[in-house]
Protein backbone atom coordinates (compact mmCIF):
# COMPACT_ATOMS: atom_id res chain seq x y z
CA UNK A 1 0.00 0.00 0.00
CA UNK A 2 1.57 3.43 -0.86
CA UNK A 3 1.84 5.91 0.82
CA UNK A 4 -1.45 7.68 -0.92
CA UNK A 5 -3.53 4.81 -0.33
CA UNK A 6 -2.50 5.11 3.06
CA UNK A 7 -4.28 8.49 3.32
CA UNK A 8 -7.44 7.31 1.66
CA UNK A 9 -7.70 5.19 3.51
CA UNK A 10 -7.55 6.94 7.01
CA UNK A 11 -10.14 9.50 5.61
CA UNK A 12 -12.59 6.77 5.03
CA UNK A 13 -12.13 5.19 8.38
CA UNK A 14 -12.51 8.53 9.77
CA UNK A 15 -15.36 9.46 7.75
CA UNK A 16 -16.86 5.96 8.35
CA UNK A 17 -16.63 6.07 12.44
CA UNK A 18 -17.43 9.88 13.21
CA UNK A 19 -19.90 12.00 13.15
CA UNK A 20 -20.15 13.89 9.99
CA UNK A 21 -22.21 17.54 9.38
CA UNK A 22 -23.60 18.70 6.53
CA UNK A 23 -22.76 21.96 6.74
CA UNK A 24 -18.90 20.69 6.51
CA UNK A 25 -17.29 21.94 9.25
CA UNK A 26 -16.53 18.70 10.70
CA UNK A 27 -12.90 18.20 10.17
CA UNK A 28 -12.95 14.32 9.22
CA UNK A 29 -15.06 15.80 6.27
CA UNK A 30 -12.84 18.20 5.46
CA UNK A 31 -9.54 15.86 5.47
CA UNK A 32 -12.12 13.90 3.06
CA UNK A 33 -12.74 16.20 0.66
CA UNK A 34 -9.08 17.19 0.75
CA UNK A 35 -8.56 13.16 -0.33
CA UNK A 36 -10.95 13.13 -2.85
CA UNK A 37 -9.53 16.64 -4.29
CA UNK A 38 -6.58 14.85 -4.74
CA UNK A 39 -7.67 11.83 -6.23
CA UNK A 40 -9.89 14.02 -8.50
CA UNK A 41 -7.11 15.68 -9.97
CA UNK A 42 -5.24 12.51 -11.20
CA UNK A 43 -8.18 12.87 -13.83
CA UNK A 44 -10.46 9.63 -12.37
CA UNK A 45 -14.12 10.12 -13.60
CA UNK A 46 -15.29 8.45 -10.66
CA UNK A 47 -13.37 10.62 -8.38
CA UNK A 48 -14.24 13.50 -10.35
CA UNK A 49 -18.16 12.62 -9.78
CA UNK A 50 -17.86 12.20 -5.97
CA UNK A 51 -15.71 15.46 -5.77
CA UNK A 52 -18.68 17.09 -7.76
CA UNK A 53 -20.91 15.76 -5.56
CA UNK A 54 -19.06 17.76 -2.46
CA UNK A 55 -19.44 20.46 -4.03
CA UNK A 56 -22.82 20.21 -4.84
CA UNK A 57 -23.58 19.42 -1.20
CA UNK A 58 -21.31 21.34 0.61
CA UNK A 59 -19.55 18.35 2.59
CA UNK A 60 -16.08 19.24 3.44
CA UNK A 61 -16.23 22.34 1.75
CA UNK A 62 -18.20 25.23 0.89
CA UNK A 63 -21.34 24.71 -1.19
CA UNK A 64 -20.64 26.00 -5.14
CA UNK A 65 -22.67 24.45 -7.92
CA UNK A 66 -20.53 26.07 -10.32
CA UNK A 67 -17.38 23.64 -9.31
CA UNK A 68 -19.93 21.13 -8.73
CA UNK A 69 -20.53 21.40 -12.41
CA UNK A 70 -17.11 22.19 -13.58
CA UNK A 71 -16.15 18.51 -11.96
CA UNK A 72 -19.36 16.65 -13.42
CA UNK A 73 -17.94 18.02 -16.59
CA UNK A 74 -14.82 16.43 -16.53
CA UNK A 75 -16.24 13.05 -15.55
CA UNK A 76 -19.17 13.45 -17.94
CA UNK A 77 -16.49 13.89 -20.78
CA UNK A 78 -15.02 10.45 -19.57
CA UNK A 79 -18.05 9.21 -20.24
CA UNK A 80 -18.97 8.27 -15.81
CA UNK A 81 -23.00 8.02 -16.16
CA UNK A 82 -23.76 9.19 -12.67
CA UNK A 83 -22.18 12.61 -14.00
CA UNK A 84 -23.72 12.11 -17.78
CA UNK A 85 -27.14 12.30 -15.55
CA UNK A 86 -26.18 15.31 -13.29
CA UNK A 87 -25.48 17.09 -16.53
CA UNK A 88 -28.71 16.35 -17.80
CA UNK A 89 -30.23 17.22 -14.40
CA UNK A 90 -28.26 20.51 -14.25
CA UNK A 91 -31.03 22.97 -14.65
CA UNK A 92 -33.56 21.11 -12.07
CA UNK A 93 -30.84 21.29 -9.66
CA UNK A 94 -30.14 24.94 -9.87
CA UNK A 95 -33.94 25.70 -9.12
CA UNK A 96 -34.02 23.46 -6.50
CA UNK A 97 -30.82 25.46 -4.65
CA UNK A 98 -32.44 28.84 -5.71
CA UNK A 99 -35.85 27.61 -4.10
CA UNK A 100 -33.87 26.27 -0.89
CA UNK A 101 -31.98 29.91 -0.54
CA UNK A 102 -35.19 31.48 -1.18
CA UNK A 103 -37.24 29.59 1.54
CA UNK A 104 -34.24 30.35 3.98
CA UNK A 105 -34.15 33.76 3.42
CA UNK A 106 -37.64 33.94 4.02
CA UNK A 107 -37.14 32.22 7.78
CA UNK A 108 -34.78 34.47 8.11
CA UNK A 109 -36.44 37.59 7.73
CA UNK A 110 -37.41 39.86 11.23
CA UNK A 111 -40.96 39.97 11.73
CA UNK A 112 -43.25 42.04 10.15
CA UNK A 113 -45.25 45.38 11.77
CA UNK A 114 -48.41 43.33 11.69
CA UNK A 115 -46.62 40.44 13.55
CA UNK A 116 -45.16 42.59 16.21
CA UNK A 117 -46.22 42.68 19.97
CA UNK A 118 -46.42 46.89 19.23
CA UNK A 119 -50.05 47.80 19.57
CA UNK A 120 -49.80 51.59 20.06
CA UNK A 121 -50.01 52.18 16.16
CA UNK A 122 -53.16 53.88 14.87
CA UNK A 123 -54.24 51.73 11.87
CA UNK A 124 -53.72 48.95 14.46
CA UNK A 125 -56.25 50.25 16.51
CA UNK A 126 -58.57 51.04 13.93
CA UNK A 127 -58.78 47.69 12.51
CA UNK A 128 -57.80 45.28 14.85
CA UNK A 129 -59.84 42.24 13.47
CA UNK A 130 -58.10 42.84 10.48
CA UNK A 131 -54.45 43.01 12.32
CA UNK A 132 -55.45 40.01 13.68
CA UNK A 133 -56.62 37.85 10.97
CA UNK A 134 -53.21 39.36 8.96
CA UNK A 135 -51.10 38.22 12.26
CA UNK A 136 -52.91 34.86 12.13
CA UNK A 137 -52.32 34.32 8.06
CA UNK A 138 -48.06 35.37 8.77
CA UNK A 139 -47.84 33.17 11.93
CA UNK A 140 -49.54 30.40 10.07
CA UNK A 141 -47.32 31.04 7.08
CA UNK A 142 -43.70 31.50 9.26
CA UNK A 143 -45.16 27.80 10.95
CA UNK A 144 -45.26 26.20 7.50
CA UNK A 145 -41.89 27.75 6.51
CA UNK A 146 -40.59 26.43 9.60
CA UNK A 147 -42.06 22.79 8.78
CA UNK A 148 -40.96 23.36 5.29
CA UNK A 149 -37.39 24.00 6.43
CA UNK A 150 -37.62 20.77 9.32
CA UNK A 151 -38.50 18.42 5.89
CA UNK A 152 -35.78 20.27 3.90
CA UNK A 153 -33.40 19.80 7.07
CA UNK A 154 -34.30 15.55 7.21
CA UNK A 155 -34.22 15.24 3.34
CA UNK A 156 -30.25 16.49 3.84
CA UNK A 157 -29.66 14.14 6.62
CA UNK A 158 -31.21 11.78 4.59
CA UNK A 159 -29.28 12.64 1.48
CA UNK A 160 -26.18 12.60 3.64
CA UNK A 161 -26.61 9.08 4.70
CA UNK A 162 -27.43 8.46 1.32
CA UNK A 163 -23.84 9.36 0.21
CA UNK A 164 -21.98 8.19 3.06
CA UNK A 165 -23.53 4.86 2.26
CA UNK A 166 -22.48 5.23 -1.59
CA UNK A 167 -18.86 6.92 -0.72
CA UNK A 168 -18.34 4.18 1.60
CA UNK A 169 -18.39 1.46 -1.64
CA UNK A 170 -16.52 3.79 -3.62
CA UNK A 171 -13.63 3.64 -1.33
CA UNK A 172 -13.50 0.22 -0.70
CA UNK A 173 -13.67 -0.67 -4.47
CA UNK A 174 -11.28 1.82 -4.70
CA UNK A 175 -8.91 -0.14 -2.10
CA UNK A 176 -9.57 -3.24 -3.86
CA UNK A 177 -8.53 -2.50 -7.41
CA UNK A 178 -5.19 -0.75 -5.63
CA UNK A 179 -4.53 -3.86 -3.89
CA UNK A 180 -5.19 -5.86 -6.43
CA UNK A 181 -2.81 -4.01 -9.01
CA UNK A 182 -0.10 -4.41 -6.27
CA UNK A 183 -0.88 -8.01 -5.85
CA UNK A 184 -1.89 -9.18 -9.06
CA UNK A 185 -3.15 -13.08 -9.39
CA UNK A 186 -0.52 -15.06 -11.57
């Protein structure tokens, strides 16, 4: 085993048996994405796809479509399906991040006048039924946002998971076909 496999190898055990974020700030995700940079760059469509796939997601790194799509390229042009497909995709998957920054800007935004505890304003008075029902629609609104975001939050986890499980065979076929070049059958 050389001494590159050697590395791979640690970041998969590490990604394997902690805790990982998807936000990427967990270091064993960041020595992985440093691994699979590297591999990436010896021009491996496979590794090219999963590095894409980092991107796209943010683990280990800082969430950017456009390298996302810059790697997908180069292992599309290789001919790696999984990236022939996220080419294809490309378009659905840039609405779906503009609608997720959209719906989190939206949490994020301070309350309204209407939603505010601050009665003493005159059209408040004048109409409260109306303040009311408004208050009522915005609450009811900032509660499905919120549930919005909660099923948003467990589809990443999920989606997470989803890789890890995936990444996980990667690496170990990986392994395999290094071992197996080092060791060939006779």
């Amino acid at each position: 085993m050389n001494r590159f496999s050697a590395i791979l190898l640690f970041a998969a055990l590490t990604f394997i048996s902690t805790g990982i974020y998807a936000d990427g700030t967990h270091g064993a995700m960041v020595k992985l994405f440093q691994a699979q940079l590297a591999l990436a760059q010896t021009n491996q469509p496979d590794a090219q796809y999963y590095l894409g796939e980092m991107y796209e997601n943010g683990y280990g790194t800082k969430q950017n479509l456009d390298e996302a799509f810059a790697w997908y390229g180069k292992s599309a042009h290789q001919g790696y399906e999984e990236a022939l497909q996220k080419m294809q995709n490309r378009k659905n998957i840039l609405q779906e991040f503009k609608q997720g920054q959209k719906i989190d800007s939206q949490i994020a935004q301070p309350l309204t006048r209407s939603q505010s505890q601050d009665n003493s304003r005159p059209i408040e008075k004048k109409r409260p039924a109306i303040t009311q029902q408004l208050a009522a629609a915005q609450v009811t609104s900032l509660e499905q946002q919120r549930s919005l975001e909660h099923q948003r939050q467990a589809e990443k986890a999920a989606k997470l998971a989803d890789f890890k499980r995936r990444y996980t065979a990667y690496l170990k076929a990986l392994e395999h076909d290094r071992q197996s070049e080092a060791y060939p059958m006779e």
